[in-house]
Protein backbone atom coordinates (compact mmCIF):
# COMPACT_ATOMS: atom_id res chain seq x y z
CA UNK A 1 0.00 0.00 0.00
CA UNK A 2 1.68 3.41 -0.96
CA UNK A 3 2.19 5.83 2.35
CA UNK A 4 1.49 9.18 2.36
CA UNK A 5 1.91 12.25 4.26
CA UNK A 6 -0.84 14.15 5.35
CA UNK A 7 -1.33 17.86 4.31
CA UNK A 8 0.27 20.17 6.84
CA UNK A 9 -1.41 22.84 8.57
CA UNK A 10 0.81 25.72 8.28
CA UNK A 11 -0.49 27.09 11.53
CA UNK A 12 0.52 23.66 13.83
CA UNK A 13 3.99 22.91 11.82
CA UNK A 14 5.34 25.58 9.86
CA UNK A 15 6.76 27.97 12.10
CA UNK A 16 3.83 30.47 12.26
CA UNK A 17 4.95 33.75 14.83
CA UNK A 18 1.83 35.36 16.27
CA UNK A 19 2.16 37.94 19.31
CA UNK A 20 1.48 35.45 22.54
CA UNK A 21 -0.57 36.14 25.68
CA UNK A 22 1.06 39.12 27.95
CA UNK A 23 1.64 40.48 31.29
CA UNK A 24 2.15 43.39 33.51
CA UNK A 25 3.98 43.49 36.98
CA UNK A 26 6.37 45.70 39.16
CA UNK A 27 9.30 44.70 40.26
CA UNK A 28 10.67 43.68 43.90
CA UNK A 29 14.34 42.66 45.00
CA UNK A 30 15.26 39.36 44.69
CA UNK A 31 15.15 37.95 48.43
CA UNK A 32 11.69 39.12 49.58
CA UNK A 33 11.27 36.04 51.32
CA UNK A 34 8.92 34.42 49.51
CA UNK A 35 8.14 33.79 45.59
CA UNK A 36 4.42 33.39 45.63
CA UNK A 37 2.80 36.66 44.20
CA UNK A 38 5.82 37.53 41.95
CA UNK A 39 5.10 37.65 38.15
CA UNK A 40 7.39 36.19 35.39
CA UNK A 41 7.10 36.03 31.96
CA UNK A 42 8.47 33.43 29.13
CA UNK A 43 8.99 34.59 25.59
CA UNK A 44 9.72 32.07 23.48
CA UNK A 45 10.31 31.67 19.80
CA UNK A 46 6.87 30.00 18.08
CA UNK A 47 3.45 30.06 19.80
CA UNK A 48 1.74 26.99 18.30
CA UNK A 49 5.25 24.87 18.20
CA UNK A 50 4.27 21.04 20.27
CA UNK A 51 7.88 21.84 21.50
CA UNK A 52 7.34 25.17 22.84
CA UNK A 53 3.92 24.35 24.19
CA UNK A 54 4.97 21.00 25.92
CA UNK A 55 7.68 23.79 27.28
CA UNK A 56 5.37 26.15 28.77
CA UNK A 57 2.99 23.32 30.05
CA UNK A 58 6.04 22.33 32.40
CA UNK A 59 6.59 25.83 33.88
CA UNK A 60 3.04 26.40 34.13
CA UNK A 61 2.47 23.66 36.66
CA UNK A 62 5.76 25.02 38.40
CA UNK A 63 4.37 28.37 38.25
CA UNK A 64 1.49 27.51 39.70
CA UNK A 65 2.69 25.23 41.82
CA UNK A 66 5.20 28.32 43.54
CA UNK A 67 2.06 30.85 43.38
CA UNK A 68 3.36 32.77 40.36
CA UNK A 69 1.26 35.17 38.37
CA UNK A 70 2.76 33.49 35.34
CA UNK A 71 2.39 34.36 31.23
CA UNK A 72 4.37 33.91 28.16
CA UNK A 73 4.90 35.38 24.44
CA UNK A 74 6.46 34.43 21.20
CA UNK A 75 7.42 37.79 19.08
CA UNK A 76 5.93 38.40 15.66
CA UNK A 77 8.38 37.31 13.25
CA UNK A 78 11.05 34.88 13.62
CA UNK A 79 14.47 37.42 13.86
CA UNK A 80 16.59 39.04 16.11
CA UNK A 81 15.18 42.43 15.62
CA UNK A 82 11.18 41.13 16.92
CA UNK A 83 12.81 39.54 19.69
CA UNK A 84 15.09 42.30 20.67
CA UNK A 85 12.02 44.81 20.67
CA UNK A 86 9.84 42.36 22.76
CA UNK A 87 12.40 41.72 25.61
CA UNK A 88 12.65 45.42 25.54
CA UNK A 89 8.91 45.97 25.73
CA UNK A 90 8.18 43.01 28.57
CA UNK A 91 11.19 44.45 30.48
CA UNK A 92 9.14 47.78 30.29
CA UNK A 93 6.33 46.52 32.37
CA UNK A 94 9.02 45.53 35.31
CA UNK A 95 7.98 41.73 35.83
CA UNK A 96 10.27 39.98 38.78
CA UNK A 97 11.33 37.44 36.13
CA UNK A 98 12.28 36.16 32.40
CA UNK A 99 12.55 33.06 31.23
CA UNK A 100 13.46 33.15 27.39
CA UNK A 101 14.64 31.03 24.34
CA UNK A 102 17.81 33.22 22.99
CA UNK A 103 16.97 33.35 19.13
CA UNK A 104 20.81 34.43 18.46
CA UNK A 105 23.15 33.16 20.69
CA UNK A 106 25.44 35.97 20.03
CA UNK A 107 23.08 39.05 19.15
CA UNK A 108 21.26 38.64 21.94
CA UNK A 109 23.91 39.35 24.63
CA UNK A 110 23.86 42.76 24.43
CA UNK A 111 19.70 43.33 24.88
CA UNK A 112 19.90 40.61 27.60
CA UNK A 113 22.38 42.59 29.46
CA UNK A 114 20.71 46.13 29.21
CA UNK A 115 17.83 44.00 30.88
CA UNK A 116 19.72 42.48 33.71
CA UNK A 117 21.30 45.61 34.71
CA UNK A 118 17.50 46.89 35.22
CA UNK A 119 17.65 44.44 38.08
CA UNK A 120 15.03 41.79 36.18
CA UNK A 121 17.05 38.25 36.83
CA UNK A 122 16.66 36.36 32.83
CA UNK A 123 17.24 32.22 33.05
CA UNK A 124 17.13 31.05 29.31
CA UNK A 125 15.64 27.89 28.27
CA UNK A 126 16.09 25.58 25.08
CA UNK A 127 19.02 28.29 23.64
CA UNK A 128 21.23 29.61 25.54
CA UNK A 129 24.08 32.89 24.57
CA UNK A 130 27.31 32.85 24.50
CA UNK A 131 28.12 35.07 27.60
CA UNK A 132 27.12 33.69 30.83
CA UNK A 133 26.98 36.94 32.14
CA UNK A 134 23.86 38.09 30.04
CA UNK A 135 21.66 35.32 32.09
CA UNK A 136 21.53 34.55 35.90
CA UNK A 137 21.30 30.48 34.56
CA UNK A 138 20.29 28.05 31.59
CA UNK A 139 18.49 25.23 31.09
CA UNK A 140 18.64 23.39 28.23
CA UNK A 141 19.09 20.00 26.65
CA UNK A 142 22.47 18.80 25.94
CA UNK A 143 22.85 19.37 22.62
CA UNK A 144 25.93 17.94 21.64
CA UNK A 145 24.97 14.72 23.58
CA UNK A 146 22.07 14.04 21.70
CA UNK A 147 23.91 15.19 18.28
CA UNK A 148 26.13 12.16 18.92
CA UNK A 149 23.38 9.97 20.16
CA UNK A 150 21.97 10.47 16.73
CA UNK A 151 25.32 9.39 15.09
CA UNK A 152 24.75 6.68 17.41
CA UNK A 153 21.41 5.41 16.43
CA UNK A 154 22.13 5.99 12.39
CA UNK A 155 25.01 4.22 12.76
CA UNK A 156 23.25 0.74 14.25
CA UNK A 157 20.31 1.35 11.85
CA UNK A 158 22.82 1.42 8.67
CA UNK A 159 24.84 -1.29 10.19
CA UNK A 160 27.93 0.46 10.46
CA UNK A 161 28.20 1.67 6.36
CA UNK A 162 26.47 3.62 4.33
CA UNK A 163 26.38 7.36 3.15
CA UNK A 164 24.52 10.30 5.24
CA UNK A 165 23.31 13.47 4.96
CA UNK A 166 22.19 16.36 7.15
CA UNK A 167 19.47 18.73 6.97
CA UNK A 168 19.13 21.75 9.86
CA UNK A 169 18.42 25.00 10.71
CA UNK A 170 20.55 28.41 9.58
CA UNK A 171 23.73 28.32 11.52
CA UNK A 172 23.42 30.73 14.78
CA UNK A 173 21.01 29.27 17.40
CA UNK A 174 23.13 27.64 19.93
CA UNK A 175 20.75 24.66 20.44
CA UNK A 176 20.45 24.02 16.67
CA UNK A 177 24.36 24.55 16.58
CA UNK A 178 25.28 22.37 19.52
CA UNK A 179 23.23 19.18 17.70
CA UNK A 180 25.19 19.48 14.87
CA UNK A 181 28.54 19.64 16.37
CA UNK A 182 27.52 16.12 17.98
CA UNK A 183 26.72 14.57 15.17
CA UNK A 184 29.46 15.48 13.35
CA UNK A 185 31.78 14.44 16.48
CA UNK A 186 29.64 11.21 16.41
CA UNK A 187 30.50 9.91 13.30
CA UNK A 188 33.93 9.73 13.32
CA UNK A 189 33.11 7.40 15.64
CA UNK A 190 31.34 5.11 12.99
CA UNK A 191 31.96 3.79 9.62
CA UNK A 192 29.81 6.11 7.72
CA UNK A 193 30.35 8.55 5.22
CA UNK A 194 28.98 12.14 5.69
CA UNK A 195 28.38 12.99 1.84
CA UNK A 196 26.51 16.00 2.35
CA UNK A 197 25.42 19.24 4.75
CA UNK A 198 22.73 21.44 4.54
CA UNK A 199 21.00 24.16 5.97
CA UNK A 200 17.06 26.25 5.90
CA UNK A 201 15.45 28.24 7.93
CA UNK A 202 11.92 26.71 8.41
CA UNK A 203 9.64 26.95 5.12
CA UNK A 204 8.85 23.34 4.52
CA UNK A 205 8.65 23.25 1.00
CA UNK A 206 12.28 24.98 0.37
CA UNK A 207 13.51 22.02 3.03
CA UNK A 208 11.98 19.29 0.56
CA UNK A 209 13.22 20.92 -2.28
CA UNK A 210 16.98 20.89 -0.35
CA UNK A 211 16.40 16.79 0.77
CA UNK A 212 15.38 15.90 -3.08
CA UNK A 213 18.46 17.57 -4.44
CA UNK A 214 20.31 15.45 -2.16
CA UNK A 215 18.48 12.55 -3.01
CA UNK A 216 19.42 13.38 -6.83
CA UNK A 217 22.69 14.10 -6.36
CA UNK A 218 23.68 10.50 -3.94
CA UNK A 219 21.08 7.84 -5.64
CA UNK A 220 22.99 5.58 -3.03
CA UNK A 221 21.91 7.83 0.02
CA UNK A 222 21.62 5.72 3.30
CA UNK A 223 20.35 8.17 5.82
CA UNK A 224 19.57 11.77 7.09
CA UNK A 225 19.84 12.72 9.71
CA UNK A 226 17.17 16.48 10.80
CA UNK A 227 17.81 18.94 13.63
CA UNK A 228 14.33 19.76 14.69
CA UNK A 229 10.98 19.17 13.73
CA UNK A 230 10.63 21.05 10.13
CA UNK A 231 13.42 19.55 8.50
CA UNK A 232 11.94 16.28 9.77
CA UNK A 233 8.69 16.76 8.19
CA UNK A 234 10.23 18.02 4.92
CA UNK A 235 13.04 15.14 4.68
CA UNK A 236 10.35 12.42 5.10
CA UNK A 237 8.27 14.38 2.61
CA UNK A 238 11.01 14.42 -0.41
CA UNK A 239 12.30 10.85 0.61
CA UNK A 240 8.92 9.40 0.07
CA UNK A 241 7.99 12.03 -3.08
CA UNK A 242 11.26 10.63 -4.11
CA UNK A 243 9.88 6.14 -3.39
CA UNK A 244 12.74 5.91 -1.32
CA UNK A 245 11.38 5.76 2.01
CA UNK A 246 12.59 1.67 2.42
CA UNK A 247 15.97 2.58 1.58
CA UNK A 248 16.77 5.82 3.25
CA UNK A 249 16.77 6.16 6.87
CA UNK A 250 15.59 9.15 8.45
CA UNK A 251 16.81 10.08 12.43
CA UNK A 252 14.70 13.20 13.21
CA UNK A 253 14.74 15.41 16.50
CA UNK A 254 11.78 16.17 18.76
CA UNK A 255 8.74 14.77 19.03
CA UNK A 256 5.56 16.43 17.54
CA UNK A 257 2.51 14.74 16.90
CA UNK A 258 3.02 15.09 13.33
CA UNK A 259 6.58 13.38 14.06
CA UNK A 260 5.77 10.53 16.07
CA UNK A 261 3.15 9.80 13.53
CA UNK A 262 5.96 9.41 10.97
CA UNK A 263 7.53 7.09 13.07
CA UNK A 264 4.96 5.00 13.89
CA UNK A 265 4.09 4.72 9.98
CA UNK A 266 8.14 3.82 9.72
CA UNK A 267 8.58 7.17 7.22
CA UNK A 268 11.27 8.07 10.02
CA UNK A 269 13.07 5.56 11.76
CA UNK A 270 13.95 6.96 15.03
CA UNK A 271 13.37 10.31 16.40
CA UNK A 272 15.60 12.03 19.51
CA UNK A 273 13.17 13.42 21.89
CA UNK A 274 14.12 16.58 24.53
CA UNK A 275 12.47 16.64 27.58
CA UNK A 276 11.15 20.40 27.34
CA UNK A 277 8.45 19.70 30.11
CA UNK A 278 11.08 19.19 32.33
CA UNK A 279 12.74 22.49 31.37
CA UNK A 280 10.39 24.56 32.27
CA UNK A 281 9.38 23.37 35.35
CA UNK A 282 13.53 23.16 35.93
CA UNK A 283 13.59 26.89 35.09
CA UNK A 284 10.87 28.33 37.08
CA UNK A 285 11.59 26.37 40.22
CA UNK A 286 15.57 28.02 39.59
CA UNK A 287 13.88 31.36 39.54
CA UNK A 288 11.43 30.67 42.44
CA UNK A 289 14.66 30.16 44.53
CA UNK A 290 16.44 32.90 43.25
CA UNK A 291 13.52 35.55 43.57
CA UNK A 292 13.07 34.23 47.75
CA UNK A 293 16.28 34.28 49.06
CA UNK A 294 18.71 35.10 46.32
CA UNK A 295 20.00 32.01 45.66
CA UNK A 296 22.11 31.63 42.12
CA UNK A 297 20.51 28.47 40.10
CA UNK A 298 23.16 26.17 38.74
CA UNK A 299 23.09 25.76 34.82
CA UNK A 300 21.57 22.25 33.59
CA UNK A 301 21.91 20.41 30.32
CA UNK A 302 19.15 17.54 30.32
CA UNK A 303 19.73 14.80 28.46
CA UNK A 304 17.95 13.03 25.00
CA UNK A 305 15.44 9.71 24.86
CA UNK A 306 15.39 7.99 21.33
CA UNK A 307 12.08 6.74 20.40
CA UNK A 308 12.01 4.04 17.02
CA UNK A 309 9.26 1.59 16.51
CA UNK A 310 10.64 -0.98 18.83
CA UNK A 311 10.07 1.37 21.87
CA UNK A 312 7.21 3.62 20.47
CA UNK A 313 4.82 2.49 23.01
CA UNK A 314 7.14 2.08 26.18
CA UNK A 315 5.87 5.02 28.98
CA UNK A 316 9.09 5.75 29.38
CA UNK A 317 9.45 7.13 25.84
CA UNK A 318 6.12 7.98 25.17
CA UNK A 319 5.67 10.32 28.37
CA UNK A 320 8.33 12.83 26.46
CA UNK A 321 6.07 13.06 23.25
CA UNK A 322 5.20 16.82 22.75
CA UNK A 323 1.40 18.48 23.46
CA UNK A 324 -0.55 18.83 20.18
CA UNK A 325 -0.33 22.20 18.64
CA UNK A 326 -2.81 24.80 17.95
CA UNK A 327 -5.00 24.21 15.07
């Protein structure tokens, strides 16, 4: 029976950047004594992402769990500029807190900075900068870990030979960054040959276009291996357009519904889930002890669970699957 993907909704899995919910607050000292009453706000990159919503889910339970007056926004267009001018405009309204994805791991030092020195402690989640002094904390996934865990699995699916390829994000985001740096580092481990390297930003039709010149180009292609969820969507989308979905093994990153249902259909053959719930919760409680008594949160890197068909319906894999986006 031929496969085939469903159509997309470009609201739920291209990356579609509407202003998010907002909030207003004044600000105290950190060490008031007590956290419950304070207000903190997440911006994030993408507000109907299953990542960033699985995200939020986590530190609203923490929020709510520490009495926070809690709300989050994504900016309007995906860029440094959008982001820039909505840190600026949240750090306006004086909350106690912000927790925030870093779009630019180097442009952003310099707005993070002129916030901090207002006295508003930032703890970034998911991507970090690259000075630690722009952000009280961070708490991410280890990147690099589960880059190499992917060289890992593609290198037992393809029995140790074969030719790969990758597909990811525009250089510049450290998370995106770090992943690739493992998987390159991972396969020198293995007996594979990296034949090619490429990069989009998050249109899903130019990523297709990208994996079927590939394709074209290595006829003897063993495996891809995708950064995040787009380029896992439009990989499995030109491998199949392309009837080589048996032959060419796809190792995606996250977990979105739209993902997992890949995997269980066996258009992707393993996927390397983050544990974002359990980042935000992580990164509220940090700031909940830093906002009663001053106490400086230790930086965390959490690490990667792979998911392929074998363990698809284990709780312990499934639990990390990402909320459904909006529709």
């Amino acid at each position: 029976m031929k496969r085939t993907i469903p159509a997309l909704a470009a609201s739920a899995l291209a990356v579609c950047l509407l202003a998010g919910c907002g909030g207003t607050s004044s600000a105290d000292d950190a060490g008031g004594g007590s956290a419950a009453g304070k207000k903190i706000v997440m911006l994030l990159n993408d507000q109907f992402d299953p990542y960033y919503l699985t995200l939020v889910a986590g530190a609203e339970a923490e929020a709510k769990k520490q009495g926070f007056d809690f709300s989050w926004q994504a900016p309007s267009t995906l860029d440094v500029a959008s982001q820039t001018q909505l840190l600026q405009s949240v750090a306006a309204r004086k909350p106690d807190g912000i927790i925030m994805s870093a779009l630019d791991a180097k442009a952003m030092i310099a707005p993070m900075k002129q916030v901090m020195a207002q006295g508003i402690p930032i703890i970034t989640v998911d991507a970090d900068v690259a000075d630690p002094s722009a952000r009280l904390a961070t708490v991410t996934s280890d990147g690099e870990a589960a880059g190499r865990l992917a060289a890992q699995t593609m290198d037992k699916l393809l029995g140790g030979k074969g030719k790969v390829a990758f597909e990811g994000y525009t250089p510049g985001t450290s998370s995106t960054d770090a992943r690739l740096k493992g998987w390159q580092e991972g396969l020198k481990q293995t007996g594979l040959e990296y034949v090619a390297e490429r990069y989009d930003a998050t249109d899903l039709t130019t990523i297709a276009g990208t994996v079927s010149a590939v394709l074209k180009r290595y006829p003897d292609l063993a495996g891809i291996f995708t950064n995040w969820t787009n380029p896992t969507l439009g990989a499995a989308q030109a491998v199949q357009a392309a009837g080589r979905s048996d032959k060419v093994k796809i190792v995606g990153f996250d977990a979105s519904p739209d993902e997992v249902s890949l995997l269980k259909r066996g258009l992707v053959a393993a996927l390397i889930i983050q544990k974002p719930g359990d980042m935000g919760s992580r990164a509220v409680s940090d700031l909940a002890a830093y906002l009663k008594d001053g106490t400086k949160p230790q930086s965390v890197s959490l690490d990667a669970v792979v998911a392929t068909q074998e363990n698809i319906n284990d709780p312990a894999v499934s639990a990390y699957f990402y909320k459904a986006g909006k529709k």
